[in-house]
N, C-alpha and C. Protein backbone atom coordinates (compact mmCIF):
# COMPACT_ATOMS: atom_id res chain seq x y z
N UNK A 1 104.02 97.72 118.80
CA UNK A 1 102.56 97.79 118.77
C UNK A 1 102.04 96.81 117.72
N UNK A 2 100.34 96.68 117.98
CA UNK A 2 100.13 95.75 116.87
C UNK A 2 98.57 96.49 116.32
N UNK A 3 98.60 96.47 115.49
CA UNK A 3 97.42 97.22 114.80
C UNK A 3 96.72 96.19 113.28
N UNK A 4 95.14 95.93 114.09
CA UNK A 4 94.19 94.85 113.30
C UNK A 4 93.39 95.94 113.23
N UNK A 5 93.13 95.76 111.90
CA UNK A 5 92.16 96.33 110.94
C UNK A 5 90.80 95.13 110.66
N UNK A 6 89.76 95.35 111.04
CA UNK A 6 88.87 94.17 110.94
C UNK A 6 87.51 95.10 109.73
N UNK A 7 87.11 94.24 108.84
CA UNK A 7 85.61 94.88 107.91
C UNK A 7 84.85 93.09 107.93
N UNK A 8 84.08 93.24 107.65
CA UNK A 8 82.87 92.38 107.48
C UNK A 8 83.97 90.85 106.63
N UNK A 9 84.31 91.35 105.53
CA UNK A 9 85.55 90.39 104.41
C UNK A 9 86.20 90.06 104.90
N UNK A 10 87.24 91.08 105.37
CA UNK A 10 88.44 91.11 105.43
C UNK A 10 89.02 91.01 106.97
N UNK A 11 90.13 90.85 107.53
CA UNK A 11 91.38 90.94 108.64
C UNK A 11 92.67 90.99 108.37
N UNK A 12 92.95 91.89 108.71
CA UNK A 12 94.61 92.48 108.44
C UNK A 12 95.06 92.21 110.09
N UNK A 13 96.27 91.53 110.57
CA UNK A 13 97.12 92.22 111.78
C UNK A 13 98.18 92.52 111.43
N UNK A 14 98.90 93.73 111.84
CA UNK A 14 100.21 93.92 111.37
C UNK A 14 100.93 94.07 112.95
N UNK A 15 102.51 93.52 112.85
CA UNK A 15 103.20 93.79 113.92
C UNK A 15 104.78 94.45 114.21
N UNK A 16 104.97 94.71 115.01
CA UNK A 16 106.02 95.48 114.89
C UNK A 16 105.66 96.99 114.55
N UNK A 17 104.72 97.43 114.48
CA UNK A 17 104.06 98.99 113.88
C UNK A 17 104.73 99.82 115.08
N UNK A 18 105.34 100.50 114.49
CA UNK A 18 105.95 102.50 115.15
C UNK A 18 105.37 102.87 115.00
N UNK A 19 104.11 103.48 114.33
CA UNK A 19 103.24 104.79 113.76
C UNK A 19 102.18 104.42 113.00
N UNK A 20 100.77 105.09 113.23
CA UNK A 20 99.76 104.66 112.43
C UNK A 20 98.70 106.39 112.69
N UNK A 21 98.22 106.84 111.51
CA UNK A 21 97.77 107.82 111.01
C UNK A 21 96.61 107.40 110.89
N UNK A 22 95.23 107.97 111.49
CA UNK A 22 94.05 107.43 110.92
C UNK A 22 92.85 108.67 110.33
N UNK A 23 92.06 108.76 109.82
CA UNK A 23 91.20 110.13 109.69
C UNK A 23 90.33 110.46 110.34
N UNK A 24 90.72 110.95 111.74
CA UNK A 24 89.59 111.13 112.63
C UNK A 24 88.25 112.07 111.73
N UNK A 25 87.61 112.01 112.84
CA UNK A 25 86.20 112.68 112.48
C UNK A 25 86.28 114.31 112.45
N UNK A 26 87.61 114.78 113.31
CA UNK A 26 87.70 116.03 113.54
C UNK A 26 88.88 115.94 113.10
N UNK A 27 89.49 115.33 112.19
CA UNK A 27 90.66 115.62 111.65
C UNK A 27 92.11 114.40 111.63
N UNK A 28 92.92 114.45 110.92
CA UNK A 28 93.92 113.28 110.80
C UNK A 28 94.59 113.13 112.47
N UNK A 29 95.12 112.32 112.90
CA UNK A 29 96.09 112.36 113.92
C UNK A 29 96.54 110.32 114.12
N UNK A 30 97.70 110.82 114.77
CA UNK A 30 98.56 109.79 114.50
C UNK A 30 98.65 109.31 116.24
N UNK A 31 99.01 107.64 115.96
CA UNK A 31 98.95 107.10 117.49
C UNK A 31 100.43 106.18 117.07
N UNK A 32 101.09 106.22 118.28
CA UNK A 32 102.29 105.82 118.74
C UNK A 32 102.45 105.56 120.09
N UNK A 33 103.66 104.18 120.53
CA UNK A 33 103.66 103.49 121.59
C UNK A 33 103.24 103.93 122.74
N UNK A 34 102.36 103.35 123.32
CA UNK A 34 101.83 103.97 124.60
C UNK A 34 101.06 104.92 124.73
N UNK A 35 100.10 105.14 123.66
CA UNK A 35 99.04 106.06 123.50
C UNK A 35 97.99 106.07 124.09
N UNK A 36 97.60 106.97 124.97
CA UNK A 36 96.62 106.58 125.84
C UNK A 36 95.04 105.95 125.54
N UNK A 37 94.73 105.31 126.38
CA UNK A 37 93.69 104.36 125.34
C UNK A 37 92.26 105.63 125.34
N UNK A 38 91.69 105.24 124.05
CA UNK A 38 90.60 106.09 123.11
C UNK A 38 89.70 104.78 122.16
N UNK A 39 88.48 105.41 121.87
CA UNK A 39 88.14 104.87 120.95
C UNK A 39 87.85 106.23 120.35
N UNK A 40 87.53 106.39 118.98
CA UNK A 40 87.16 107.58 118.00
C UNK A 40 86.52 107.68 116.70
N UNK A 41 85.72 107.92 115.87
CA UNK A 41 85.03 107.57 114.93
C UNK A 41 86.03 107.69 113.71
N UNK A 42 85.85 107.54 112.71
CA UNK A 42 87.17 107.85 111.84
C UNK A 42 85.81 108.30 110.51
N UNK A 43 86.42 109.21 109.76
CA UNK A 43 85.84 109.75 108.54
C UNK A 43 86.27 108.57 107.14
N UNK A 44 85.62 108.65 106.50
CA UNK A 44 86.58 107.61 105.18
C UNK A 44 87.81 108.34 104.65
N UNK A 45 88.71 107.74 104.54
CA UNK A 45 89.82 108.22 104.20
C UNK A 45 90.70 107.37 104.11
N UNK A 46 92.53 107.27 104.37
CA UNK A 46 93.45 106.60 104.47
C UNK A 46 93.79 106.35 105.58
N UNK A 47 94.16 105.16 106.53
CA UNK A 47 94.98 104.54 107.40
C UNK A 47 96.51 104.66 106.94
N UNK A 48 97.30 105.08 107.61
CA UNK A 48 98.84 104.74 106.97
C UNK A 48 99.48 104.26 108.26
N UNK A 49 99.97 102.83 108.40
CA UNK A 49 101.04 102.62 109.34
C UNK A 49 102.31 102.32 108.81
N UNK A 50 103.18 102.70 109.79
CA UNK A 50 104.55 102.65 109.64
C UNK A 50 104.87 101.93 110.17
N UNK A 51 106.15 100.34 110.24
CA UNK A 51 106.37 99.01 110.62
C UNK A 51 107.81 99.95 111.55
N UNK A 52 108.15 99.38 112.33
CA UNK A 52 109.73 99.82 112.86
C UNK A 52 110.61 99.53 111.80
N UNK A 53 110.85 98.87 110.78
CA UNK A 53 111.36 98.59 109.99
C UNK A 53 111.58 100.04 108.63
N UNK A 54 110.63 100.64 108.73
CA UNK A 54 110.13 101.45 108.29
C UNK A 54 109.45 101.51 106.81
N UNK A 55 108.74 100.16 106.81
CA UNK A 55 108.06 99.83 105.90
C UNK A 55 106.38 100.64 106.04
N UNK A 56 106.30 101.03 104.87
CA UNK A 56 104.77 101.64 105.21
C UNK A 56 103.53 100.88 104.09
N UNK A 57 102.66 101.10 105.00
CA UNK A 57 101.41 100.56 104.81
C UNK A 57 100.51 100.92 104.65
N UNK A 58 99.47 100.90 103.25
CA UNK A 58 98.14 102.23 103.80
C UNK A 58 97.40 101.19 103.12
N UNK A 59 95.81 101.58 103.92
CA UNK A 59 94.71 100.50 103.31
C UNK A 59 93.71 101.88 103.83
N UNK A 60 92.85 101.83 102.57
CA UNK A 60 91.47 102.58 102.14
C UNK A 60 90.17 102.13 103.16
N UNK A 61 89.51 103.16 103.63
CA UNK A 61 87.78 102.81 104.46
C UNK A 61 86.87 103.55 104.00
N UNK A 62 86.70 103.72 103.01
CA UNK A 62 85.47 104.16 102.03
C UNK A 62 84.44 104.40 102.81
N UNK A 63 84.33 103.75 103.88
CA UNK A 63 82.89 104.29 104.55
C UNK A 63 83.44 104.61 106.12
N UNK A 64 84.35 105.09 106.54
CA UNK A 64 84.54 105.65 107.92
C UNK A 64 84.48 104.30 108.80
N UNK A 65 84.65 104.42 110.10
CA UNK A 65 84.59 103.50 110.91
C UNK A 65 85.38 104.18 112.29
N UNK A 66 85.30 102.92 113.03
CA UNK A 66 86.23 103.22 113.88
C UNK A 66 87.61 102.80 114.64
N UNK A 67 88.36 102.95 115.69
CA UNK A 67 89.23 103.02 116.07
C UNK A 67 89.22 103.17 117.38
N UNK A 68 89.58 102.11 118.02
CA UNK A 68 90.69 101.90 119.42
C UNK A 68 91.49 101.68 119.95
N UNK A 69 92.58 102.43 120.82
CA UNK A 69 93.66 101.92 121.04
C UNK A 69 93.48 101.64 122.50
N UNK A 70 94.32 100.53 123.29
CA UNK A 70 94.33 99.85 124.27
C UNK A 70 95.86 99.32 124.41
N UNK A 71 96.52 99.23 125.29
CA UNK A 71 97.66 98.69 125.46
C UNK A 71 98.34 98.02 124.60
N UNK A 72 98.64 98.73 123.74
CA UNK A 72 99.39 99.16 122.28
C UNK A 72 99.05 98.46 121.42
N UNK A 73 97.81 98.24 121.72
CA UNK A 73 96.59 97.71 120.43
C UNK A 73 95.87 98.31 119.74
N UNK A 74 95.82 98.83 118.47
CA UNK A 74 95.07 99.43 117.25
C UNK A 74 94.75 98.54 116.95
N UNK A 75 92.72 98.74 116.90
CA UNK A 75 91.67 98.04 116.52
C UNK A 75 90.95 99.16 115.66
N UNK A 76 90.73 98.95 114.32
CA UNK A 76 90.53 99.57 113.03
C UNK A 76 89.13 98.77 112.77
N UNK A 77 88.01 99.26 112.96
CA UNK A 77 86.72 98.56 112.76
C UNK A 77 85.82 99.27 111.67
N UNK A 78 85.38 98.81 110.21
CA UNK A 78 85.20 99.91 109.14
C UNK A 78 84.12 98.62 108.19
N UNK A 79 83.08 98.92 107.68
CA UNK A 79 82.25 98.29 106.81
C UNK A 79 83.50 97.53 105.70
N UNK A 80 84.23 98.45 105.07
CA UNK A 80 85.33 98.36 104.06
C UNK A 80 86.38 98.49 104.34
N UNK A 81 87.55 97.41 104.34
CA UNK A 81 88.69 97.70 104.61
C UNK A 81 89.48 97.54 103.06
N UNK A 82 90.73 97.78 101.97
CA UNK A 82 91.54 97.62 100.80
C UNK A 82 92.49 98.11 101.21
N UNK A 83 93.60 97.05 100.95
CA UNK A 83 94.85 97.55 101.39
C UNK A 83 95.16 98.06 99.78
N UNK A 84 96.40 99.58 99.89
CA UNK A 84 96.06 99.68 98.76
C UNK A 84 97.74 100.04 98.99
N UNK A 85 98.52 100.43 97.82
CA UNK A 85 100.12 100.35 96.87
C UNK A 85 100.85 101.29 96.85
């Protein structure tokens, strides 16, 4: 899978991603290969993806945003994106 995080600043794409956690509006939930396609609002909170490698990744959205997945595309759309450590 490939999962781009886009804010006004910033663009992240990451590839190779197994797993990505986002903060829905009604609560956390996680999207993996072949997830049926959605778009969904996201609350501010943490993004965390996981690389197949099993490198992990989390970047901050201070102001909510949203999220679509499409044929194993995560599109992360948020005023604020910080990848953070």
């Amino acid at each position: 899978m490939i999962c781009e995080l886009y804010s006004v600043e910033k663009f992240f794409q990451i590839e190779d991603v197994y797993y990505v956690q986002v903060p829905g509006t009604k609560g956390s939930f996680g999207i993996l290969k072949k997830h049926t396609p959605i778009i969904s609002s996201l609350e501010p909170g943490v993004v965390k993806i996981v690389r197949n490698d099993g490198a992990e990744l989390f970047f901050a959205i201070p102001a909510g945003g949203f999220v679509g997945v499409e044929n194993d595309v995560i599109s992360i759309v948020s005023e604020e994106i910080n990848q953070t450590f």
